[in-house]
N, C-alpha and C. Protein backbone atom coordinates (compact mmCIF):
# COMPACT_ATOMS: atom_id res chain seq x y z
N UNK A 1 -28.79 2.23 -0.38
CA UNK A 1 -27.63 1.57 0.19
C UNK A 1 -27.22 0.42 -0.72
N UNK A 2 -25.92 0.04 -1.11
CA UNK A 2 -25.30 -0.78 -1.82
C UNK A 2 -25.02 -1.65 -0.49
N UNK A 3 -25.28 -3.05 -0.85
CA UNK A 3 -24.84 -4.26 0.13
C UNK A 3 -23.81 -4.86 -1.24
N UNK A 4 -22.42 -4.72 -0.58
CA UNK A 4 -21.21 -5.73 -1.54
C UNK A 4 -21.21 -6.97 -0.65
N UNK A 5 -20.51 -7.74 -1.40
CA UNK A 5 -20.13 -8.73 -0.94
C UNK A 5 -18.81 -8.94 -0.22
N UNK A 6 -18.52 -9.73 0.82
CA UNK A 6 -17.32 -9.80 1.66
C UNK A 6 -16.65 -11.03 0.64
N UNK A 7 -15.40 -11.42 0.15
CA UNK A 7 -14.61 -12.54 -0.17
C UNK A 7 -13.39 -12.59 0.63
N UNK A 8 -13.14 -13.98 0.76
CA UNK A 8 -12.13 -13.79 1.42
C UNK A 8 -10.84 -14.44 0.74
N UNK A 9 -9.39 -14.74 1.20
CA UNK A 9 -8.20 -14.52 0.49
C UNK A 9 -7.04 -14.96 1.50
N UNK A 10 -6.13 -15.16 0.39
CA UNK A 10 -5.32 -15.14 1.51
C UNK A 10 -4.01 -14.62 0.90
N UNK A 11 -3.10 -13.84 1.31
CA UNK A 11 -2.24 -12.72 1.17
C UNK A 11 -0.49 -13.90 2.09
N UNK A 12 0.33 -14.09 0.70
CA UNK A 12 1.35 -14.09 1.57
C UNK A 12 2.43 -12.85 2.13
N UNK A 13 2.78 -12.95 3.15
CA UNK A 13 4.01 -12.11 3.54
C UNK A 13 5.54 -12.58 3.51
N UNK A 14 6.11 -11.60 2.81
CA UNK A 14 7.71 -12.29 2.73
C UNK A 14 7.92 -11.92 4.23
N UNK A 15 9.07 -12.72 4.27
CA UNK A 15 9.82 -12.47 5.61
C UNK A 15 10.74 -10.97 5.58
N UNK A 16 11.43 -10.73 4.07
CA UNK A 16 12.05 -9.65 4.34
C UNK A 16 11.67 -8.45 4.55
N UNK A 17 9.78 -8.46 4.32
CA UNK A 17 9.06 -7.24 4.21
C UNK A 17 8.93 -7.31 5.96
N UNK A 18 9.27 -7.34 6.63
CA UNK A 18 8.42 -7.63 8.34
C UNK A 18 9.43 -6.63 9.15
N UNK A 19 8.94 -5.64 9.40
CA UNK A 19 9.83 -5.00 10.10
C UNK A 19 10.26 -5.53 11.58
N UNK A 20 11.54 -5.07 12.05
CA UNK A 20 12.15 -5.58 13.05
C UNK A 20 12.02 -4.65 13.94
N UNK A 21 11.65 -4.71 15.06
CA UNK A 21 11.28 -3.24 15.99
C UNK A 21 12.30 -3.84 17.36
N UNK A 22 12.89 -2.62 18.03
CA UNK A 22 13.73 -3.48 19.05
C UNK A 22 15.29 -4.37 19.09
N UNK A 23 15.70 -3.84 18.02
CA UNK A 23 16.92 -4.89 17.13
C UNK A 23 18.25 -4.13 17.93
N UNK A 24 18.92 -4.83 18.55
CA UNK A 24 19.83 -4.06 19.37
C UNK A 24 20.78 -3.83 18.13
N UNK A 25 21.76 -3.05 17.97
CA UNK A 25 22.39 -2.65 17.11
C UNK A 25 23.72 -3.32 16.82
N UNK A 26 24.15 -3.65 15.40
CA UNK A 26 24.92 -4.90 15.09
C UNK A 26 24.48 -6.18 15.10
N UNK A 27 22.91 -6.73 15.60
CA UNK A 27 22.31 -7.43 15.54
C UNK A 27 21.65 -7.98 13.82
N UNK A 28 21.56 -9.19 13.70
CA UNK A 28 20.29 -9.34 12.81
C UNK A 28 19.65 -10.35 12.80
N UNK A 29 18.38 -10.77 12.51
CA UNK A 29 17.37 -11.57 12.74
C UNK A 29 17.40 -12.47 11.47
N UNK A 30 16.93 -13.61 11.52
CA UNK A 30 17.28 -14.90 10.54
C UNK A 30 15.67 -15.62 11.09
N UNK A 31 14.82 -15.66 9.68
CA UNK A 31 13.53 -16.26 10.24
C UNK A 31 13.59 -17.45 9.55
N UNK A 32 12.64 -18.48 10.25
CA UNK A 32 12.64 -20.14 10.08
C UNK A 32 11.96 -20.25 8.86
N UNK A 33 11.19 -18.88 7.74
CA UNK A 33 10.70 -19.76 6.82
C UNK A 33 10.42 -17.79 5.55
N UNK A 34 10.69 -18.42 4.56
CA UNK A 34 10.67 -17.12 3.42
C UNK A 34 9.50 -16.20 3.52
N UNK A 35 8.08 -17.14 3.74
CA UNK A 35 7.08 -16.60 3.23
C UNK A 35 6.18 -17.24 4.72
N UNK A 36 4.91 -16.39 4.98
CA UNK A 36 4.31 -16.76 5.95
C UNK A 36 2.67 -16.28 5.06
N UNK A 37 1.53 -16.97 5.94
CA UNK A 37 0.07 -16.70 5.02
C UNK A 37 -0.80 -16.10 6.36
N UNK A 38 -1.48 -15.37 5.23
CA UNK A 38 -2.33 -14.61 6.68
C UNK A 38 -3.96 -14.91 5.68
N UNK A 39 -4.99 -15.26 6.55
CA UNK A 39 -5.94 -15.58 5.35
C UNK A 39 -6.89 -13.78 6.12
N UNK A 40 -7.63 -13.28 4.90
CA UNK A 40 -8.46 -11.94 5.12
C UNK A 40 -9.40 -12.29 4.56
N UNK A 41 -10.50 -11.48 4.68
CA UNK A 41 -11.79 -10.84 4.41
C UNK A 41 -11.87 -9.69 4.66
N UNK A 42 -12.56 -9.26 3.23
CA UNK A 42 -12.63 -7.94 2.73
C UNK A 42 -13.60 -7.69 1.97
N UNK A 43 -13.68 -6.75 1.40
CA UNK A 43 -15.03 -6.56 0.38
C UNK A 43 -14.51 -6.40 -1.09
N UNK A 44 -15.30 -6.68 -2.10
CA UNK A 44 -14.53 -7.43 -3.12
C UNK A 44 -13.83 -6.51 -3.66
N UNK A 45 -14.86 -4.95 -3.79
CA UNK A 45 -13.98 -3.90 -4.24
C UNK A 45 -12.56 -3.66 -4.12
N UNK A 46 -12.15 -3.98 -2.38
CA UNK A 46 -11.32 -3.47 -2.51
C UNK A 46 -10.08 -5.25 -2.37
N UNK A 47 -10.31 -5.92 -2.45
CA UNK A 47 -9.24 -7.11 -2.54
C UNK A 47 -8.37 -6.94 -3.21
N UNK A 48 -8.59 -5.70 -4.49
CA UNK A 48 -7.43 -5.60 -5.61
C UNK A 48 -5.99 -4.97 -4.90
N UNK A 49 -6.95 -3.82 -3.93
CA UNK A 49 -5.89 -2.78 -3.44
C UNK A 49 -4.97 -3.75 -2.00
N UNK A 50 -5.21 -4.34 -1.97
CA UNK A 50 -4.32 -5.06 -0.43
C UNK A 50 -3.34 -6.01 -1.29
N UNK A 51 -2.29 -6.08 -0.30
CA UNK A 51 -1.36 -6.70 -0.38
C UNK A 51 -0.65 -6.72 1.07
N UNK A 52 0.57 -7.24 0.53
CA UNK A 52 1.42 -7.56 1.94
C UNK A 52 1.76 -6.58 2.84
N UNK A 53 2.29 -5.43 2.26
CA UNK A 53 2.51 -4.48 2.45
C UNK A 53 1.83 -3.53 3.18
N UNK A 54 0.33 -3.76 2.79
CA UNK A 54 -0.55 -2.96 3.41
C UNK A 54 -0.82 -3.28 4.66
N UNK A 55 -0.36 -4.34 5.48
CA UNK A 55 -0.57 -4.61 6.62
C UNK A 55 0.50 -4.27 7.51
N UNK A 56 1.65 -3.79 7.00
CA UNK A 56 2.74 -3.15 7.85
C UNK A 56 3.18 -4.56 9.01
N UNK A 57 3.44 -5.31 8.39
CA UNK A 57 3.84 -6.67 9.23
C UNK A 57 5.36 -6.02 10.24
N UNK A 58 5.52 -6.53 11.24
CA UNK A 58 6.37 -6.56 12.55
C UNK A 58 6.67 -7.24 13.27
N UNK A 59 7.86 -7.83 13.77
CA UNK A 59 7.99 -8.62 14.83
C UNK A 59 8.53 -7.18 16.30
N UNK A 60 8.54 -7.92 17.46
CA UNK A 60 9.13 -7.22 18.28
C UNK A 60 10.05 -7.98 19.30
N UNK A 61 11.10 -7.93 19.27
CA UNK A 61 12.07 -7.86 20.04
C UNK A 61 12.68 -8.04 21.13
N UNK A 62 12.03 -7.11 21.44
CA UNK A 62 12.11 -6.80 23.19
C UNK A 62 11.90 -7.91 23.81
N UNK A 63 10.90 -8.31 23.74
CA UNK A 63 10.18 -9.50 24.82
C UNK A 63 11.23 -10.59 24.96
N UNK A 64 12.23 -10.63 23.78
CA UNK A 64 12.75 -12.27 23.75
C UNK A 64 13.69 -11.85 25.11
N UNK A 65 14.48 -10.52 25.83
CA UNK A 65 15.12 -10.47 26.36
C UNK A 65 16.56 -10.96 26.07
N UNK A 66 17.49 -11.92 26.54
CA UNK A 66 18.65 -12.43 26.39
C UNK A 66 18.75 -13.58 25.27
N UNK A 67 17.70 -13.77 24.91
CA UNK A 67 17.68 -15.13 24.07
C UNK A 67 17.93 -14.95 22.82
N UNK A 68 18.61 -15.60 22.62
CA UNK A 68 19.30 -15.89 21.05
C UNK A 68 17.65 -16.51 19.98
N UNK A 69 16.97 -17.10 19.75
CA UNK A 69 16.15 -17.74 19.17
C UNK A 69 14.51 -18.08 20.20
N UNK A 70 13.69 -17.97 19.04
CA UNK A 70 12.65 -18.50 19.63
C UNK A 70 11.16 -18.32 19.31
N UNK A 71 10.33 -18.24 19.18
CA UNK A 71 9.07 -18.31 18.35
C UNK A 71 8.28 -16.83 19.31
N UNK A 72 8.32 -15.67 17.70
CA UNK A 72 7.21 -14.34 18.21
C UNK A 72 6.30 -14.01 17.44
N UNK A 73 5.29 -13.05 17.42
CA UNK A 73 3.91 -13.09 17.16
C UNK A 73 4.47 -11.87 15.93
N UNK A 74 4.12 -12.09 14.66
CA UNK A 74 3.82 -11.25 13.82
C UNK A 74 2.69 -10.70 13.85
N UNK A 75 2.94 -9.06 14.34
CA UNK A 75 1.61 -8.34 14.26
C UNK A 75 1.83 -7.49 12.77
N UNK A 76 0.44 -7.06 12.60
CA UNK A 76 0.18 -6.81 11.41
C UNK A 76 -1.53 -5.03 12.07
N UNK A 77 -1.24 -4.47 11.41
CA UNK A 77 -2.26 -3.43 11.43
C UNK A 77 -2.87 -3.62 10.05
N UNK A 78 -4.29 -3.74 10.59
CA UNK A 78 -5.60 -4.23 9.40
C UNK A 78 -5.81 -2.94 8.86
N UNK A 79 -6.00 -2.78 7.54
CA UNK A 79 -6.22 -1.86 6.31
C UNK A 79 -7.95 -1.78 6.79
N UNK A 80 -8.17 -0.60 6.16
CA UNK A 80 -10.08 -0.17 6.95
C UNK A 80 -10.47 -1.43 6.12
N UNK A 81 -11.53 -2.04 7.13
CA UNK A 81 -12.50 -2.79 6.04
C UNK A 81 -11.88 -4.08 5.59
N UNK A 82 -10.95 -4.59 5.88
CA UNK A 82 -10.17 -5.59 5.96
C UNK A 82 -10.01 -6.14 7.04
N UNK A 83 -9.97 -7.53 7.25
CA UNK A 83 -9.94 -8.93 8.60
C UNK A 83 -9.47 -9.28 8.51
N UNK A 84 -8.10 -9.77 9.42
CA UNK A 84 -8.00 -11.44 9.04
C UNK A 84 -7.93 -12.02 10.31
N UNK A 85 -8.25 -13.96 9.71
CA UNK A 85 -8.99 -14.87 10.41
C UNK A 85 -7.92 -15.34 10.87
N UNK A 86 -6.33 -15.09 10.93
CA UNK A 86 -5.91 -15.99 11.35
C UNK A 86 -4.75 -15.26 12.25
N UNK A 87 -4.21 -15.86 13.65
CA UNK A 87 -2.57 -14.96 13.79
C UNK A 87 -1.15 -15.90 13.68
N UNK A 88 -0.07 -15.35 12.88
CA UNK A 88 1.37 -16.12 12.52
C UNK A 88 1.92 -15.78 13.23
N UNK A 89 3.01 -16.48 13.53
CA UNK A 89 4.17 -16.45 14.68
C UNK A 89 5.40 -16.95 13.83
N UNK A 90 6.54 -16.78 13.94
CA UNK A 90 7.84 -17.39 13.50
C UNK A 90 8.66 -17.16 14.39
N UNK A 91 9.66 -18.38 14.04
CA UNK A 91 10.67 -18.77 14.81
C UNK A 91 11.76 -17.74 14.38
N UNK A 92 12.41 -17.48 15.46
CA UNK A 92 13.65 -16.65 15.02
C UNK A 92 14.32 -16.52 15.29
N UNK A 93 16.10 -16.17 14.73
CA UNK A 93 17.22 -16.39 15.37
C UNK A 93 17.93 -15.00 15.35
N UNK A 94 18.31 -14.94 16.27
CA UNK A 94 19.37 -13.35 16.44
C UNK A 94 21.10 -13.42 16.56
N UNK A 95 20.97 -13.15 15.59
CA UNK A 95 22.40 -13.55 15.39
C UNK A 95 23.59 -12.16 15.78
């Protein structure tokens, strides 16, 4: 058995990569900041292969109901073998 080592990192996400799920149509979303940080742990091998991307970042929608603006949870789906320690939220406006 090989024991690697875990390092950890931290990976920014653009805002324009974040998919919008729930976007009523003619709508568009305006977020409070370019770039957001998600910190991970992983194993060293693979730290090369992750990026932003690989976490399929999302906001959702729905929940805000009638509201024009307001702070939602960027979810993110973890790559095998990959963590992260932290959860982001942004503010957002629907214009």
């Amino acid at each position: 058995a090989v024991i690697e080592q875990r390092v950890a990192d931290k990976v920014k996400l653009n805002a324009a990569d974040i998919e919008i799920k729930n976007l009523p149509e003619g709508k568009k979303v305006t977020f409070d900041k370019e770039t957001y940080e998600i910190e991970i742990s992983t194993f060293k091998s693979k730290m090369g292969n992750v990026s932003a991307v690989s976490f399929q970042p999302y906001i959702d929608v729905k929940d805000m109901e009638d509201k024009k603006s307001g702070k939602v949870l960027i979810h993110l789906i973890n790559p095998d073998g990959v963590t992260v320690s932290n959860t982001i939220s942004a503010e957002i406006e629907i214009e």
